[in-house]
C-alpha atoms as a PDB file:
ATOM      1  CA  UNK A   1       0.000   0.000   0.000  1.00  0.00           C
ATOM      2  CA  UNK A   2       1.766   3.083   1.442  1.00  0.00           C
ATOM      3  CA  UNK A   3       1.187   7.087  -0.331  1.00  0.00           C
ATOM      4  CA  UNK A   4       1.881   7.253  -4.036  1.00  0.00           C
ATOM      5  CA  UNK A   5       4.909   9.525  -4.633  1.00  0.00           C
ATOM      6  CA  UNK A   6       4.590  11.840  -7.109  1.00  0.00           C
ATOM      7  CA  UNK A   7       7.186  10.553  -9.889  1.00  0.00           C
ATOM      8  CA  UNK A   8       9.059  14.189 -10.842  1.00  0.00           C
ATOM      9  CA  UNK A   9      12.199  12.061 -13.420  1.00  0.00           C
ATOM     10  CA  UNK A  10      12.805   9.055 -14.735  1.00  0.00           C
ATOM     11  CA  UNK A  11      16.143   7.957 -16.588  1.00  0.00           C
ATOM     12  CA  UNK A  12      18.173   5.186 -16.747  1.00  0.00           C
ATOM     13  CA  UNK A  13      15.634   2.963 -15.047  1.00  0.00           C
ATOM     14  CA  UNK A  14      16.149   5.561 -12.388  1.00  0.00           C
ATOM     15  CA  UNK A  15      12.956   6.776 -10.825  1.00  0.00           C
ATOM     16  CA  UNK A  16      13.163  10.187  -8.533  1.00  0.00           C
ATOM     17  CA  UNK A  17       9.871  11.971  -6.529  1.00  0.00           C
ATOM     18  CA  UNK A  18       8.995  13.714  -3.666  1.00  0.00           C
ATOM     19  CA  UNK A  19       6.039  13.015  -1.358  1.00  0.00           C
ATOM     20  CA  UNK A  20       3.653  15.816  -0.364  1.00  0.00           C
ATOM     21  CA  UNK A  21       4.584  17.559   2.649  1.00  0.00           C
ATOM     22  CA  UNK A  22       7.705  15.320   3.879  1.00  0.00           C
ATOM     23  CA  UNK A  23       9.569  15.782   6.889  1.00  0.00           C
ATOM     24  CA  UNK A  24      12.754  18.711   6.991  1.00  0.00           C
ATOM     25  CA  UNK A  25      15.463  18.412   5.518  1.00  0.00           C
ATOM     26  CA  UNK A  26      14.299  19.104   2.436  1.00  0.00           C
ATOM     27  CA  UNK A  27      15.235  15.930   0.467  1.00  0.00           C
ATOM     28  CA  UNK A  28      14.301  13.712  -2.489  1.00  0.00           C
ATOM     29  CA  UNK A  29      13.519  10.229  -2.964  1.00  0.00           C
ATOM     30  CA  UNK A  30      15.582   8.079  -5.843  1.00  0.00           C
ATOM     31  CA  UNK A  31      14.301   4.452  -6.483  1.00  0.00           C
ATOM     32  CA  UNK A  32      16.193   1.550  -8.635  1.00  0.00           C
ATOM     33  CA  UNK A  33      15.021  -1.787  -8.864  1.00  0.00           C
ATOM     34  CA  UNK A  34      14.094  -2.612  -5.421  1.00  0.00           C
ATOM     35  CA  UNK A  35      15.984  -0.273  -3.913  1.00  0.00           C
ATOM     36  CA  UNK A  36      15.687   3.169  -2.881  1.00  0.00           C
ATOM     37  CA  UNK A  37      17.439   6.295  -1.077  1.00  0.00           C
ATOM     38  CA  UNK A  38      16.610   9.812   0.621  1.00  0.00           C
ATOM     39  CA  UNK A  39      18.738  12.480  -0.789  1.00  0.00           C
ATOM     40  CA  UNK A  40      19.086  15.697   1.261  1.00  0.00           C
ATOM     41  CA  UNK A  41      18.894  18.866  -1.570  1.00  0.00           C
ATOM     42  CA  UNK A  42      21.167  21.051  -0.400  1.00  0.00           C
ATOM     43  CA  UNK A  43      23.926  18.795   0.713  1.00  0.00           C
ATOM     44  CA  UNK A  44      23.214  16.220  -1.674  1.00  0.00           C
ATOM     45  CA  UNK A  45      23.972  13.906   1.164  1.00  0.00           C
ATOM     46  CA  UNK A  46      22.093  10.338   1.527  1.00  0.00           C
ATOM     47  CA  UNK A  47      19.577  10.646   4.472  1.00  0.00           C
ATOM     48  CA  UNK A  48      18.821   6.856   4.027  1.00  0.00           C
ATOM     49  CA  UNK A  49      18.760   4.123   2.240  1.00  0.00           C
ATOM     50  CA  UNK A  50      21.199   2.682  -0.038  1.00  0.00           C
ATOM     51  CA  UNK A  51      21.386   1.939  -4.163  1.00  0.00           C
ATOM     52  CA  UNK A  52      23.946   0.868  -5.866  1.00  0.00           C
ATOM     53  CA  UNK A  53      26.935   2.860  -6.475  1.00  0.00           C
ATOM     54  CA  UNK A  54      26.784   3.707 -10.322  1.00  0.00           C
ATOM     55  CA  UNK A  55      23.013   4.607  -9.812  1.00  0.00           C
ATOM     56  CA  UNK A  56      23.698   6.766  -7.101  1.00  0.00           C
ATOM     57  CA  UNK A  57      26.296   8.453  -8.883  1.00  0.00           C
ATOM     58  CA  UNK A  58      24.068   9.284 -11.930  1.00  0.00           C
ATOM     59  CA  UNK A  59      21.475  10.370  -8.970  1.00  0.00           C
ATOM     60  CA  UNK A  60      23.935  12.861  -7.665  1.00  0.00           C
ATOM     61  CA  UNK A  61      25.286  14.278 -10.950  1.00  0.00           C
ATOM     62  CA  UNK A  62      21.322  14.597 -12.101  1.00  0.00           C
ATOM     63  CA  UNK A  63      20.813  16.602  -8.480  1.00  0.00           C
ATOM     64  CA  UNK A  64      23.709  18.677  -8.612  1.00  0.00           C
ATOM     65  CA  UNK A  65      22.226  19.860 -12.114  1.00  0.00           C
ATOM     66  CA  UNK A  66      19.042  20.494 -10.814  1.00  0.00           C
ATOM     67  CA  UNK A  67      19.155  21.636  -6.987  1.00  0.00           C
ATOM     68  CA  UNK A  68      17.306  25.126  -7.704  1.00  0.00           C
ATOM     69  CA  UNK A  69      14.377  22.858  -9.535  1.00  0.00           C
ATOM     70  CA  UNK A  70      14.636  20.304  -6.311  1.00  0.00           C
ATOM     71  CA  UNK A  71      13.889  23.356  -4.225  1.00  0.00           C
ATOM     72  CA  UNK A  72      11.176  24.991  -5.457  1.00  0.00           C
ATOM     73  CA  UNK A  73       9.386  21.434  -5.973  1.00  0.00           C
ATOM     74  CA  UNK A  74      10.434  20.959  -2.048  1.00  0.00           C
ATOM     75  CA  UNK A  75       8.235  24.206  -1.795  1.00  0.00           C
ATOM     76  CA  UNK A  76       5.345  23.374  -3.901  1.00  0.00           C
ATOM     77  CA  UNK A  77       5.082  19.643  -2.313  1.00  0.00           C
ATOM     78  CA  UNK A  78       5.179  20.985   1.319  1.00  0.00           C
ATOM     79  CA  UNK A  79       1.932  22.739   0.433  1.00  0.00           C
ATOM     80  CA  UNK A  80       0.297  19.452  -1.225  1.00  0.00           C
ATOM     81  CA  UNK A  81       0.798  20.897  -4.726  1.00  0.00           C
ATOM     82  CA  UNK A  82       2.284  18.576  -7.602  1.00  0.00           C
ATOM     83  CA  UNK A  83       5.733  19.142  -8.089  1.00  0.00           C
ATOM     84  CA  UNK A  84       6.882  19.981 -11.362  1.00  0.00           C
ATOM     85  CA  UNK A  85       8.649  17.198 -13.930  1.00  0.00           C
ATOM     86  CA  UNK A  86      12.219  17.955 -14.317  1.00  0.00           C
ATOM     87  CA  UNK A  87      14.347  17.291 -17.147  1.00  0.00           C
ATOM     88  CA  UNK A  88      16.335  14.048 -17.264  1.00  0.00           C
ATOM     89  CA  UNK A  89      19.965  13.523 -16.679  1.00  0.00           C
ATOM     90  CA  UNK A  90      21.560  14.374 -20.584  1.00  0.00           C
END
């Protein structure tokens, strides 16, 4: 069961959202396979969780790209509004 997360990119069978008003830090979710991981935005530092290491690589370098983005959907989800698709990793 559990909340759907809205699904804000998806690339290399990658799969990153946010869930509507989260808990501080302000922080993503990344999911691969069966795995998944918290990433806080501003540090880029894993809350929790674990994937493996190449994903999590392309997961940071996609962040890094995108951290103003990651913000303001941070913003819109605390207030239970959809957060905006962001452009894949190129």
């Amino acid at each position: 069961m559990g909340v759907k997360m809205p699904e804000i990119c998806r690339f290399y069978g990658i799969i990153i959202g946010m869930f509507f008003d989260d808990h501080n830090p302000p922080h993503f979710h990344a999911r691969y396979g069966k795995e998944k991981v918290a990433v806080e935005i501003n540090s880029l530092r894993v809350l929790e969780g674990r994937i493996p290491p190449r994903a999590l690589g392309l997961v940071m370098e996609w962040a890094s790209q995108h951290q103003s983005e990651l913000l303001q959907n941070w913003e819109l989800a605390k207030n239970n509004q959809p957060p905006e698709k962001i452009a894949s990793l190129a």
